[in-house]
Each structure stands twice: as C-alpha cells, then as structure tokens.
Protein backbone atom coordinates (compact mmCIF):
# COMPACT_ATOMS: atom_id res chain seq x y z
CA UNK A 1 -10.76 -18.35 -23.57
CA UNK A 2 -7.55 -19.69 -25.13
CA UNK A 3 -4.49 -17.98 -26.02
CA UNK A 4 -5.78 -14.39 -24.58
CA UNK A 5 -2.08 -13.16 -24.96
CA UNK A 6 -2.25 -13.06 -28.08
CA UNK A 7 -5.49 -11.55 -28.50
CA UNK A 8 -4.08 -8.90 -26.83
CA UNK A 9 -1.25 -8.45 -28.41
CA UNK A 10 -3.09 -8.18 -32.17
CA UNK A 11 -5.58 -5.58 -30.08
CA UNK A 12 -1.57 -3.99 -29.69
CA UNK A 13 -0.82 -3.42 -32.72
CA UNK A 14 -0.94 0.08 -34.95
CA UNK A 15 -2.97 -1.24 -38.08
CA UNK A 16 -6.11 -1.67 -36.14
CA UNK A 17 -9.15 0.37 -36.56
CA UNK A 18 -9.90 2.52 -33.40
CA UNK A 19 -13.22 2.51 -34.20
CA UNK A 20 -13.79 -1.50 -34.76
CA UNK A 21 -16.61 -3.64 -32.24
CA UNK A 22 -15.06 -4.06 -28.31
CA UNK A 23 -13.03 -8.16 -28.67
CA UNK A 24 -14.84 -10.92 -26.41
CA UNK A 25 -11.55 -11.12 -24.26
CA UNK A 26 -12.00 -7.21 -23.21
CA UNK A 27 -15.00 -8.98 -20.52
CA UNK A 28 -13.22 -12.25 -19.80
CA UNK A 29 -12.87 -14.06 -16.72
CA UNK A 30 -10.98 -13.15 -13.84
CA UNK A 31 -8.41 -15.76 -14.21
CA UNK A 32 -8.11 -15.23 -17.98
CA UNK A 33 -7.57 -11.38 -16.76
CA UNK A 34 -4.82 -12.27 -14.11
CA UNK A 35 -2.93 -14.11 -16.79
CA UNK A 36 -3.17 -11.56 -19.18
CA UNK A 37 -1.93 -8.69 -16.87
CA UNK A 38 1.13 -10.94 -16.48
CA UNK A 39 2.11 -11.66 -19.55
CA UNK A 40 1.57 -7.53 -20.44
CA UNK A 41 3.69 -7.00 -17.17
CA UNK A 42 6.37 -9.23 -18.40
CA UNK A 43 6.38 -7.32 -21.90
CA UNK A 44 6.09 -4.42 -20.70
CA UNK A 45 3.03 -3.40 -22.31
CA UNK A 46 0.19 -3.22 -18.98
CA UNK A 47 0.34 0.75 -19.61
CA UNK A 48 0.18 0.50 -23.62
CA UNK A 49 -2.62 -1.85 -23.28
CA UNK A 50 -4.48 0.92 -21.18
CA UNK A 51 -4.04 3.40 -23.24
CA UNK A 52 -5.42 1.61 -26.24
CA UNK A 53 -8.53 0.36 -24.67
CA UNK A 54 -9.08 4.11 -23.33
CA UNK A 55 -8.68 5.11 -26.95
CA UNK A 56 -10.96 2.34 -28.36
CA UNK A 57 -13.68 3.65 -25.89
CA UNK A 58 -13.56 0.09 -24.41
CA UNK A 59 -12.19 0.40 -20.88
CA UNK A 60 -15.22 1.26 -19.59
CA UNK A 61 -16.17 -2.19 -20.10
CA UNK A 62 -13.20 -4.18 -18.44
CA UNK A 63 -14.03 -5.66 -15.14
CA UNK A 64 -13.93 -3.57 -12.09
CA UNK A 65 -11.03 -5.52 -10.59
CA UNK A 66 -8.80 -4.71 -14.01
CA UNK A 67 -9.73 -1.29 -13.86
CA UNK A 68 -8.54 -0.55 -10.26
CA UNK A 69 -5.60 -2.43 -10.69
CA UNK A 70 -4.73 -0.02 -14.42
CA UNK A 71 -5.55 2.87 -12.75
CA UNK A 72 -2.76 1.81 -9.48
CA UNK A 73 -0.60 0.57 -11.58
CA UNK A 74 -0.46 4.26 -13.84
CA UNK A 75 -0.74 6.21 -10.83
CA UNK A 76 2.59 4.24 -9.55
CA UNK A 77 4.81 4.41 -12.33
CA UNK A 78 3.71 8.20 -12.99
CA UNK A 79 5.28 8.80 -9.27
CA UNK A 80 7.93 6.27 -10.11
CA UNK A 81 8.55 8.29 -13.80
CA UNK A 82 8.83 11.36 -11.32
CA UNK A 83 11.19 10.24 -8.93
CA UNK A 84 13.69 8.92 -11.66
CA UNK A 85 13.62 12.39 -13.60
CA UNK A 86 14.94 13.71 -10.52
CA UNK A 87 17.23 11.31 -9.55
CA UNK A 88 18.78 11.22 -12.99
CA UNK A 89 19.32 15.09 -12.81
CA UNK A 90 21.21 14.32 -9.88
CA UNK A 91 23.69 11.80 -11.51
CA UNK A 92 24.24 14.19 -14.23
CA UNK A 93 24.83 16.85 -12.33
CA UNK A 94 26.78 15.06 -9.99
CA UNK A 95 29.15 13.63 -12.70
CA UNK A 96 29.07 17.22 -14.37
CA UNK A 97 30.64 18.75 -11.12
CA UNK A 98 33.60 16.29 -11.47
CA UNK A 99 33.74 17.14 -15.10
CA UNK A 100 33.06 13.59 -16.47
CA UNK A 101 31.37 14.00 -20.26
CA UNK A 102 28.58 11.19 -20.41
CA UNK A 103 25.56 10.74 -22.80
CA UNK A 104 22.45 9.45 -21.57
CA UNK A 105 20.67 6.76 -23.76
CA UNK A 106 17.12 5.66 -24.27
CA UNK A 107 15.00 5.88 -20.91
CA UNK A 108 13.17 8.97 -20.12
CA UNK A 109 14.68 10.56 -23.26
CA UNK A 110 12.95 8.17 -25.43
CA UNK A 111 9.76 10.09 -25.23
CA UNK A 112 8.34 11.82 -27.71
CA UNK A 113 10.02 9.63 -30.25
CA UNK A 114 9.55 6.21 -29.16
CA UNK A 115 6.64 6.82 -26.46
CA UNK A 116 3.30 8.84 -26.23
CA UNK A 117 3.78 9.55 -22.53
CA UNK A 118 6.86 8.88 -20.38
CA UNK A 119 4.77 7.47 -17.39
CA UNK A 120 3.22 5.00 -19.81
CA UNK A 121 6.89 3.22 -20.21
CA UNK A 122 8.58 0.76 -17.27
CA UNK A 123 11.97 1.76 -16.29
CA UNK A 124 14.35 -0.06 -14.11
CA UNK A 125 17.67 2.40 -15.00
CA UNK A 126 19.73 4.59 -16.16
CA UNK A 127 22.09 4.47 -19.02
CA UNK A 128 25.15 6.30 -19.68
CA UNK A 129 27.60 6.03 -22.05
CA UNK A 130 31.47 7.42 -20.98
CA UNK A 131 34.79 7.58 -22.57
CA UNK A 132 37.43 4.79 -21.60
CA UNK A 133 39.03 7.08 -18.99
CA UNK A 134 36.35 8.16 -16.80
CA UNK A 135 34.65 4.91 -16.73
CA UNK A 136 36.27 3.74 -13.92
CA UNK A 137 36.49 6.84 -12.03
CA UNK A 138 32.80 7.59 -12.53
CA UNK A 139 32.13 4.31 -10.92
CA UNK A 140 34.40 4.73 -7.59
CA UNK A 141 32.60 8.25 -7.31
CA UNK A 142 28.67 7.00 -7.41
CA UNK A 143 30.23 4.26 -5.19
CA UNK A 144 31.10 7.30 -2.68
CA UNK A 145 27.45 8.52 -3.27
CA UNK A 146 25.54 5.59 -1.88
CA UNK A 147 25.67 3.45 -4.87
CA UNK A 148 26.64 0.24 -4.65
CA UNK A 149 27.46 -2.87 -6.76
CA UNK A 150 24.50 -5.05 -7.93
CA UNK A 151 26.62 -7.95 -8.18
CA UNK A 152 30.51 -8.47 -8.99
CA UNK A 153 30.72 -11.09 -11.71
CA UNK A 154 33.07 -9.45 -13.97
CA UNK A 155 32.57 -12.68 -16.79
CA UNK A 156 29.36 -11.16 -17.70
CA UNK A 157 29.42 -10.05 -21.34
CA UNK A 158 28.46 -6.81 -21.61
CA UNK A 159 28.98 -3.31 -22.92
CA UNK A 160 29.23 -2.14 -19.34
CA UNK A 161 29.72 -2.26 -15.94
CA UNK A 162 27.92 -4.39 -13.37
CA UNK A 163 25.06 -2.07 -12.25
CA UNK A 164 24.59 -0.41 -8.99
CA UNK A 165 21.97 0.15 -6.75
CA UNK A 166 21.26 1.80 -3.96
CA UNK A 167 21.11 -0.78 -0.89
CA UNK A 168 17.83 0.49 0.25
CA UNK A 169 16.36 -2.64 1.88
CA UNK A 170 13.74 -3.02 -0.89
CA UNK A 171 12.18 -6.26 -0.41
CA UNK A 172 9.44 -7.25 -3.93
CA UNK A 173 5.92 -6.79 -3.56
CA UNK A 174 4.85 -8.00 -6.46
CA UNK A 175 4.02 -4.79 -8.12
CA UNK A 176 6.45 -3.97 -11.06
CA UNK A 177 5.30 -0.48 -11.09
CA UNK A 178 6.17 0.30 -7.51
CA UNK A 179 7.79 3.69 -6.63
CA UNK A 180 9.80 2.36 -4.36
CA UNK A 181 11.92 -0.15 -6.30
CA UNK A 182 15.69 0.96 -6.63
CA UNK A 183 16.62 2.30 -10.84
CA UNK A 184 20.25 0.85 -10.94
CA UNK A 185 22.90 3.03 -13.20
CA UNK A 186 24.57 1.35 -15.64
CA UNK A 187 27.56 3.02 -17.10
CA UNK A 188 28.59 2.02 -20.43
CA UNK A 189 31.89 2.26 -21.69
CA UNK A 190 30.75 1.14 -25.49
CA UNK A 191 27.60 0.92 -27.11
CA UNK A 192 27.80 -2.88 -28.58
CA UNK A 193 30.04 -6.11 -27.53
CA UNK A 194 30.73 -7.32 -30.95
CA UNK A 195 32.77 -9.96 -29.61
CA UNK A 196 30.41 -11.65 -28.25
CA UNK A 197 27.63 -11.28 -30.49
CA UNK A 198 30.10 -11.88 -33.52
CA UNK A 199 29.15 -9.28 -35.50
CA UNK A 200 30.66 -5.99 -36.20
CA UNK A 201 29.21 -2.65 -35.68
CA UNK A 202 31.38 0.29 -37.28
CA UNK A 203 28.93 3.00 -37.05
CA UNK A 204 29.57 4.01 -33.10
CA UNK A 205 32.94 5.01 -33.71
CA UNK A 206 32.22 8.87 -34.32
CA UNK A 207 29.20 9.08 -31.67
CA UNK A 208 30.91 11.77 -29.49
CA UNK A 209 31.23 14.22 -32.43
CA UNK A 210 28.05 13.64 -33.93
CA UNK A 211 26.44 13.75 -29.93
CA UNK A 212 24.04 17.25 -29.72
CA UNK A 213 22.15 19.02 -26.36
CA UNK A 214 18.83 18.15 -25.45
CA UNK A 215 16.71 19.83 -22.81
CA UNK A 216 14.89 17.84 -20.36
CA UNK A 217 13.46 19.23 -16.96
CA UNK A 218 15.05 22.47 -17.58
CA UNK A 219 18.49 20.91 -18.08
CA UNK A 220 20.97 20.15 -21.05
CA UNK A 221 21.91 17.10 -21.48
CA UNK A 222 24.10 15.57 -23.87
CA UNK A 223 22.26 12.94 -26.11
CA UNK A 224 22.94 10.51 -28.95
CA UNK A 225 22.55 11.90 -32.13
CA UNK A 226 19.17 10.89 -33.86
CA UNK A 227 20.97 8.37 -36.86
CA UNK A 228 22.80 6.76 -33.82
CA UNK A 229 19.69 6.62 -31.39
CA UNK A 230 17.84 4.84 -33.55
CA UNK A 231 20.57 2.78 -34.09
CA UNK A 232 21.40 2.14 -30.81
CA UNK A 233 17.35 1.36 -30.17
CA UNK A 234 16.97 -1.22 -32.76
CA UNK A 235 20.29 -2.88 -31.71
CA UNK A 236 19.24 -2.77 -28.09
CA UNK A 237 16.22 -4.81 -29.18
CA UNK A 238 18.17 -7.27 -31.07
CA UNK A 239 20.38 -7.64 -28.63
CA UNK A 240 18.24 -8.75 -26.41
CA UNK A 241 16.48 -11.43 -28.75
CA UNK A 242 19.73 -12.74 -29.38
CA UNK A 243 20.36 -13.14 -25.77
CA UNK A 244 16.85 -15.02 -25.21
CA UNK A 245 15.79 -12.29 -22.72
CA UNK A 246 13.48 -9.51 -24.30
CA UNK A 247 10.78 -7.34 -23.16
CA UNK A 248 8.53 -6.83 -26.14
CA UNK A 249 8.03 -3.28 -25.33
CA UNK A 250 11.32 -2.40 -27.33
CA UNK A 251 9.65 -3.39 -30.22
CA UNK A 252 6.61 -1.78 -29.39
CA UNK A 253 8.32 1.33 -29.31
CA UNK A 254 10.79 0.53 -32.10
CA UNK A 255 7.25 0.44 -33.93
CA UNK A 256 5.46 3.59 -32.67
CA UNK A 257 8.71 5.59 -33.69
CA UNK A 258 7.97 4.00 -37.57
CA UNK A 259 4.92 4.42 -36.91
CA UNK A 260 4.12 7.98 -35.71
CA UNK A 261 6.75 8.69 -38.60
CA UNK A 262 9.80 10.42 -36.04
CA UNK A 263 12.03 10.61 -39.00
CA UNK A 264 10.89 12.95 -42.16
CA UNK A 265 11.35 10.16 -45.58
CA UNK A 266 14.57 12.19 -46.38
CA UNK A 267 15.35 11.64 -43.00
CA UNK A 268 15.05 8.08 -42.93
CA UNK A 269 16.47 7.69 -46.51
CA UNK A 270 19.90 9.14 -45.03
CA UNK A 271 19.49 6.92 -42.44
CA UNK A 272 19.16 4.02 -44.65
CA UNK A 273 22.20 5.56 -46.38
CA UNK A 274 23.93 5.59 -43.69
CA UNK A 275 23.36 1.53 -42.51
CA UNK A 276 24.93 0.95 -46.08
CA UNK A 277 28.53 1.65 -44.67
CA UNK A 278 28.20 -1.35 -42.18
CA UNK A 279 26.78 -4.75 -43.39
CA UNK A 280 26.41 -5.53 -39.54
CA UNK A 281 24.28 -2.77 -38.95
CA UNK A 282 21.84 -3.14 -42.01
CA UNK A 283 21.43 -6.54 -41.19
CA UNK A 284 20.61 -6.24 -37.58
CA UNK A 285 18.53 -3.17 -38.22
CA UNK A 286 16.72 -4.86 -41.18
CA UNK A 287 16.12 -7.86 -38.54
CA UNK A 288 14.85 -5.43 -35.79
CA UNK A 289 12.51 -3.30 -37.61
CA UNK A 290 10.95 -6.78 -39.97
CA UNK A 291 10.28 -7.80 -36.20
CA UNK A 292 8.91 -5.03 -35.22
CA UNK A 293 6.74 -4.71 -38.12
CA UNK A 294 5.55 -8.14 -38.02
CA UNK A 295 4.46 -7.77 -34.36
CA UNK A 296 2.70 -4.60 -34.30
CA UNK A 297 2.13 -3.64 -37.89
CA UNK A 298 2.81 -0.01 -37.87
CA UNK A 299 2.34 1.96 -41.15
CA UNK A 300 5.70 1.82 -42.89
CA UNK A 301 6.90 3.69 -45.56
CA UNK A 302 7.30 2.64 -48.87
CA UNK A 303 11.47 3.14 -48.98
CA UNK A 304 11.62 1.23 -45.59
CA UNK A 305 9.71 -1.39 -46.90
CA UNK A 306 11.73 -1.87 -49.96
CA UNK A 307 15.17 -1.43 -47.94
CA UNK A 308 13.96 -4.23 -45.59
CA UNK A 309 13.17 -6.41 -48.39
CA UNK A 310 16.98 -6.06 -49.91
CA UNK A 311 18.58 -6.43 -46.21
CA UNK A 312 17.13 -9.26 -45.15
CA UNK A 313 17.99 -12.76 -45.44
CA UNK A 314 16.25 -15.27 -46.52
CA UNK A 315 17.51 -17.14 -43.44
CA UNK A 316 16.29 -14.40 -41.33
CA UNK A 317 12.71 -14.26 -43.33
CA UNK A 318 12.09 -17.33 -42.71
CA UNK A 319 12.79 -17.60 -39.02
CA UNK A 320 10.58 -14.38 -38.83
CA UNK A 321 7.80 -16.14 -40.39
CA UNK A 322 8.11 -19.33 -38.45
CA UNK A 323 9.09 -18.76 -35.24
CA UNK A 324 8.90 -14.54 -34.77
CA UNK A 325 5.20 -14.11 -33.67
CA UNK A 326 4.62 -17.27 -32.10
CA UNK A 327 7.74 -17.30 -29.59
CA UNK A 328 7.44 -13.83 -28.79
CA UNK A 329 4.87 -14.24 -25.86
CA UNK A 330 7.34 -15.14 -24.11
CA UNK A 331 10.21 -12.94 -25.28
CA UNK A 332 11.73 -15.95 -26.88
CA UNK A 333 12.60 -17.33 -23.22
CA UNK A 334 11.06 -20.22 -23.29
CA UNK A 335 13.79 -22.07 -26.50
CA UNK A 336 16.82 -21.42 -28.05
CA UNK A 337 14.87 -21.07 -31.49
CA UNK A 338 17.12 -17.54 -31.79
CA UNK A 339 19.97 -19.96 -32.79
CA UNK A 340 18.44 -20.25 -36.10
CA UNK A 341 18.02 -16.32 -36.37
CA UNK A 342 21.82 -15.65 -35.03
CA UNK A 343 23.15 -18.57 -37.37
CA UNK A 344 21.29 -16.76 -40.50
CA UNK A 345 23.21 -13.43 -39.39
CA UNK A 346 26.64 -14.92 -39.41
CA UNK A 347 28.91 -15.53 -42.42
CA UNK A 348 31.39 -17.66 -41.01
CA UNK A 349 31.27 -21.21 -40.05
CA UNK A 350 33.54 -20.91 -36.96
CA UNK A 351 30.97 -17.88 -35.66
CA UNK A 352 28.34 -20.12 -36.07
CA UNK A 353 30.23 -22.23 -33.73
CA UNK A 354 31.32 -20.59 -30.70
CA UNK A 355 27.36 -19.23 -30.66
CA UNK A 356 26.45 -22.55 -30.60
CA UNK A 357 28.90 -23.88 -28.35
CA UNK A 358 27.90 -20.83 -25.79
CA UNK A 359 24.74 -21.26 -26.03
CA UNK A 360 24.03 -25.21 -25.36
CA UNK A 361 26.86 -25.00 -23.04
CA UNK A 362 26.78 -21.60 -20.57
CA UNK A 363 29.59 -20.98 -19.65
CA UNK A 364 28.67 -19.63 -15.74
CA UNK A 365 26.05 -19.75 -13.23
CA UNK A 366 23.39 -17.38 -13.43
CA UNK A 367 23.39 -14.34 -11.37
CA UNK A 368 22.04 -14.59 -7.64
CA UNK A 369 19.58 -11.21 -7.87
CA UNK A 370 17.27 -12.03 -4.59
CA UNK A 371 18.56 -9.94 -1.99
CA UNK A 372 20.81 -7.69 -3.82
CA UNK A 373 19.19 -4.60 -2.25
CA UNK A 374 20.28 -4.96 1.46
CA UNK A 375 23.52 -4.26 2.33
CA UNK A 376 26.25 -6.58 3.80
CA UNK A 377 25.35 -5.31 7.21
CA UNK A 378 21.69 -6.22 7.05
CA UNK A 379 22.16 -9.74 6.42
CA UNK A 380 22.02 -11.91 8.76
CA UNK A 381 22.27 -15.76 9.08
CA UNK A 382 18.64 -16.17 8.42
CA UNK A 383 18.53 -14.04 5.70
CA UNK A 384 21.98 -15.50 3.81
CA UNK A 385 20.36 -19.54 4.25
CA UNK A 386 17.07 -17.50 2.55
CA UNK A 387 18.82 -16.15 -0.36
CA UNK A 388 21.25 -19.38 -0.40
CA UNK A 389 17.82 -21.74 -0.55
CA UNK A 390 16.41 -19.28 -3.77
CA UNK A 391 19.46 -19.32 -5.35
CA UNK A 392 20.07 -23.14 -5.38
CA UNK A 393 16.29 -23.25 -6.84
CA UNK A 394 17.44 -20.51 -9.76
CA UNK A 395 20.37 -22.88 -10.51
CA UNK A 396 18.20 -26.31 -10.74
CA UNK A 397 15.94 -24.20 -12.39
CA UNK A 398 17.91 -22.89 -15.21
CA UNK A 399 19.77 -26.49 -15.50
CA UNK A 400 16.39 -27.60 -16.05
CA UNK A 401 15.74 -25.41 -18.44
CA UNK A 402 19.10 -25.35 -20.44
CA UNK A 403 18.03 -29.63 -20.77
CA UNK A 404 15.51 -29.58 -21.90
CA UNK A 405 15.66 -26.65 -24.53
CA UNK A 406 18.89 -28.47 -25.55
CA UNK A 407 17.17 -31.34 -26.69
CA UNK A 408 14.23 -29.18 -28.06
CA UNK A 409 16.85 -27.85 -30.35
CA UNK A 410 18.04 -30.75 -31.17
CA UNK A 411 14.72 -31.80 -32.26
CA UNK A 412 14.49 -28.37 -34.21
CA UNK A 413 17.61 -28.70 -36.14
CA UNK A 414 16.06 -31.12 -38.96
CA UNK A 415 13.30 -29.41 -39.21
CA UNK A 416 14.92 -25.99 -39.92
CA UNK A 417 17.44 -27.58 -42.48
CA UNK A 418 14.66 -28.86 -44.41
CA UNK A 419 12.56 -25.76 -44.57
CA UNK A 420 16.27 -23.84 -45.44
CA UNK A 421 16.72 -26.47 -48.59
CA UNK A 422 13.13 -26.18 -49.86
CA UNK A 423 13.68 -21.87 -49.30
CA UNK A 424 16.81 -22.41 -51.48
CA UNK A 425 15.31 -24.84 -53.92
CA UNK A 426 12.76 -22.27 -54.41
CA UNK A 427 15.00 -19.10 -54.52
CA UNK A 428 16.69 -21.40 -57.48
C-alpha cells in the first residue's frame, strides 16, 4: 500500500463523514502499520488517530498488534498527563511562594479549546511566560529544586531560556508516550523573537493586563487571555514551520479549535479586528489557520473564510497549494521549501536576505541532546566516548542534510520564480 501516511492523514481530517465505509489501509500489513504509527508518533497524532477510528466504529477491525500497542500507548500518556498536572502545580506553587507572577501557556490548559481530552495530546513541557526581572531569578531557584540545564548554548534563538530537566537518569525506550520521560520547563521571558524571524508582532505588548484566572485541578492559575492564546497558538505553529521543525498536531488542534467553533462569530470577528492593528500578526495568522484548514478541513466560518482570503498573499497561496500538503508528512523537515513561504511574508529585500543567508548557512552546530538526562556525576568515560560517537553522527548527519537540501533549493528556485511570474501575469 503506497503512501499510507497520507491516507491517514485525509482519514484525520474534520470534513469526513463518520459514518462513511472502513478505508483498505485500516487492515493493512504489519509493516505498512509500523510505518504508519511512526509517522503519527512523529506528528503527534497516534492518540487522534485512535480516537477517530473508535468514533468511525472501525477500530475493532485494526490488527491485534495495533490495537495493543493504542491501547499502551493511551494508558501511558493518561499516567504521563497525570503526573505532569501535578508536577506543574508544584512549579506554580513553588514560584507563587517566592512571589514570582508567571502565566502558563498552551499545554494542559489547551484542553477544552484546542483538545477533546488532555491525555489524548503529547507533552514534553511546561511553558511559562515571566516579566524581565524574575526571569533570571526564577531560573537560579528551580535550579535549587533539582532542575537542571538541558544544555547551555546561549546562541540559540529563542524566546526563552535553555530548558531544564530533571537529571533523572532516563535512558529512551522507544516509547514516546512513556511516563517516565522527564517534561523540561521552559521559562519565557517574551512570547515571539521578532528578530529573528523578521517580522514584527505588536499585539503581546499589553498581555499582563489583559491576562485573567483559570481554574485547573482546584487551583488558579493565571492564563493568557483568549484573543492572545489564540494568538500565541497559531504563531507557535508558524513558528515552527518557519523553523523546519513542526509537529503537525499544532495544526490539528489549531483546527479542532475552528472547528468545534471555541470562539462565538462575534467573538472571532473582534478577534479578526483585533489582527488588523498588526500587519505581522494578520499575516502569520492568515498563514497558520489557511494551513490548518488545508490539512484538516475543519468547518470554517464564513467571516474567517473571507478574512483569510484578504490576508493572504498570493505568495503565500501559492506555496500553500504547492508545497503545504505534500511536505507536511514530514513537518517540512525533509527541504528548505519554507524559504519560499518566509520570503512571501517579508517586505524587504535585505530580510529576505539574512533568512536566506541563515538558513543555507547555520550559523552553529546542532545541539548534542543524547545523554542530557544524567548528571555530570553519572558519566563516566564510557558513557562520554558514547554520547561523543552519537554526536559526531548528528553533526555528519545534519551536514549531510544541510547539502543536499541546499542544492535541492537551488534546484527549486527557478521553478518557484516561474510559477510567481505566471501568478502575477494572471493577477494582471
């Protein structure tokens, strides 16, 4: 069976009839299966999947072998979803006793909004956002708590701190969903680097007045307001396609929320108003959402549609259109096709530029991650010419790929001016 992934990922999305005849793929081969369940681990989407074949009256069907492996997998991250509830009403009130104000995004507080159950979504951490001052302070004092530094390379661009873990010896097991794997915290001390993505974002600058209280587990906590969550949300997910490095589950849930309708249409129409006082945010949010709706097809409303239609590009259409769907598999990874999309969202040449530049060129080495859960103490000779082996591999590895996707681009580049002058000779 070819191309299973993305059989699975049209069986994904929301305009499908819940009703309609069980898909050939649903009984396919083992290996077809195994491939499958790692592309929907990779995504982020092994628990959505479930769901929807439990809801299609099809998972009775799926091979034995699938079905014990769903049913582990949910049973995991429902422990795992447990654990980090607790654990994150430790760090808040742990930071509350020392009187440092933080909001927590996304996460756990992304259900109902953005998730039918909270056990049904991966998490790896925590995010908090805190004022300039405590920043640093906050981090000394979960430092003091057991936490420690994932990794120390301060040249990272990013709109926090490295994250830290707890050094609890965790070696990988293969199984994304297990309990046992350390959350890291990541405090944020803004909420987008528009340096480095080279556009602006203006509409973060009043978040702490217009933050409110939300329970969860019994406790308040202080929360983005629900203009700037969604906000935050969609820019998280364009963030991350920008950066060659996302998990298509933010979309996926990017789509239930316009799907499942979170915001009432006057809601969403002062929303909309809202985007209007920052070019940089209707065009990123236009660019989210049209990718969100082209992957999953959620029912959209007909304001949304018509906003999206003004706010996008017809750069940005087009790169949608030809490379949105078919390089998402691999959470555009695999190229540097989003050079086309970031070029399309930038208005001046010299932008264009120093994207460019950055991304042919990278600036540093990647970061070492095997290993970073044992502490300094428990790692001995054997284990330091280990991790020193994996990490040359990463680095010939990503040289490889960096290459090769150079000269992929290269071969791109034509091709993409030529479909830009026949857009504009049409538009004429």
């Amino acid at each position: 069976m070819n191309h299973i992934e993305r059989l699975i990922l049209q069986y994904l999305d929301f305009s499908s009839s819940e009703t309609r005849h069980m898909p050939d793929w649903v009984q396919a081969r083992e290996s077809e299966w195994q491939r499958a369940l790692k592309f929907t681990d990779n995504a982020g989407l092994t628990l959505h999947l479930r769901r929807r074949l439990q809801d299609r009256n099809h998972y009775e069907n799926v091979p034995l072998f699938v079905k014990q492996r769903l049913d582990q997998n949910l049973e995991d991250n429902r422990v795992r979803t447990g654990l980090l509830m607790q654990e994150l009403l430790r760090i808040h009130q742990q930071l509350q006793s020392k009187g440092v104000d933080h909001l927590v995004l996304k996460g756990l507080l992304l259900f109902p909004d953005f998730v039918d159950r909270p056990e049904h979504r991966v998490q790896n951490d925590y995010d908090l956002l805190l004022k300039a001052k405590d920043v640093g302070p906050a981090y000394s004092y979960l430092q003091e708590l057991g936490y420690s530094p994932a990794h120390s390379n301060a040249k990272q661009r990013a709109d926090h701190l490295p994250p830290l873990i707890k050094k609890t010896g965790y070696e990988w097991r293969g199984n994304l969903f297990d309990p046992a794997i350390p959350p890291g915290i990541e405090l944020h001390y803004q909420l987008w680097e528009s340096g480095f993505e080279r556009i602006s974002i203006l509409l973060f600058e009043d978040v702490w007045e217009q933050s409110w209280m939300r329970a969860f587990q019994g406790v308040q906590l202080q929360v983005l307001s629900q203009y700037h969550e969604l906000l935050y949300v969609t820019l998280h997910c364009c963030r991350h396609i920008l950066r060659s490095d996302l998990r298509l589950s933010h979309l996926y849930e990017l789509a239930y929320f316009l799907h499942h309708r979170a915001l009432t249409q006057e809601g969403l129409r002062g929303f909309l108003n809202w985007l209007q006082r920052c070019p940089g945010s209707s065009k990123l949010v236009a660019t989210g959402v049209a990718l969100a709706v082209n992957l999953f097809r959620p029912a959209v409303d007909r304001s949304l549609s018509s906003w999206l239609t003004g706010n996008l590009s017809p750069g940005v259409k087009l790169w949608i259109t030809t490379y949105g769907y078919w390089d998402a598999i691999s959470g555009y990874k695999k190229n540097k096709n989003v050079l086309f999309l970031h070029f399309s969202l930038l208005s001046r040449q010299a932008d264009r530029w120093a994207v460019l530049k950055r991304k042919l060129f990278p600036e540093h080495l990647p970061l070492a991650t095997s290993g970073i859960q044992f502490s300094s103490e428990n790692r001995g000779l054997r284990f330091r010419l280990i991790n020193f082996l994996a990490y040359i591999c990463l680095v010939l590895r990503r040289t490889a790929f960096h290459l090769a996707s150079d000269l992929d681009f290269c071969f791109q580049l034509p091709f993409w001016f030529s479909r830009r002058r026949r857009l504009s000779k049409l538009e004429f």
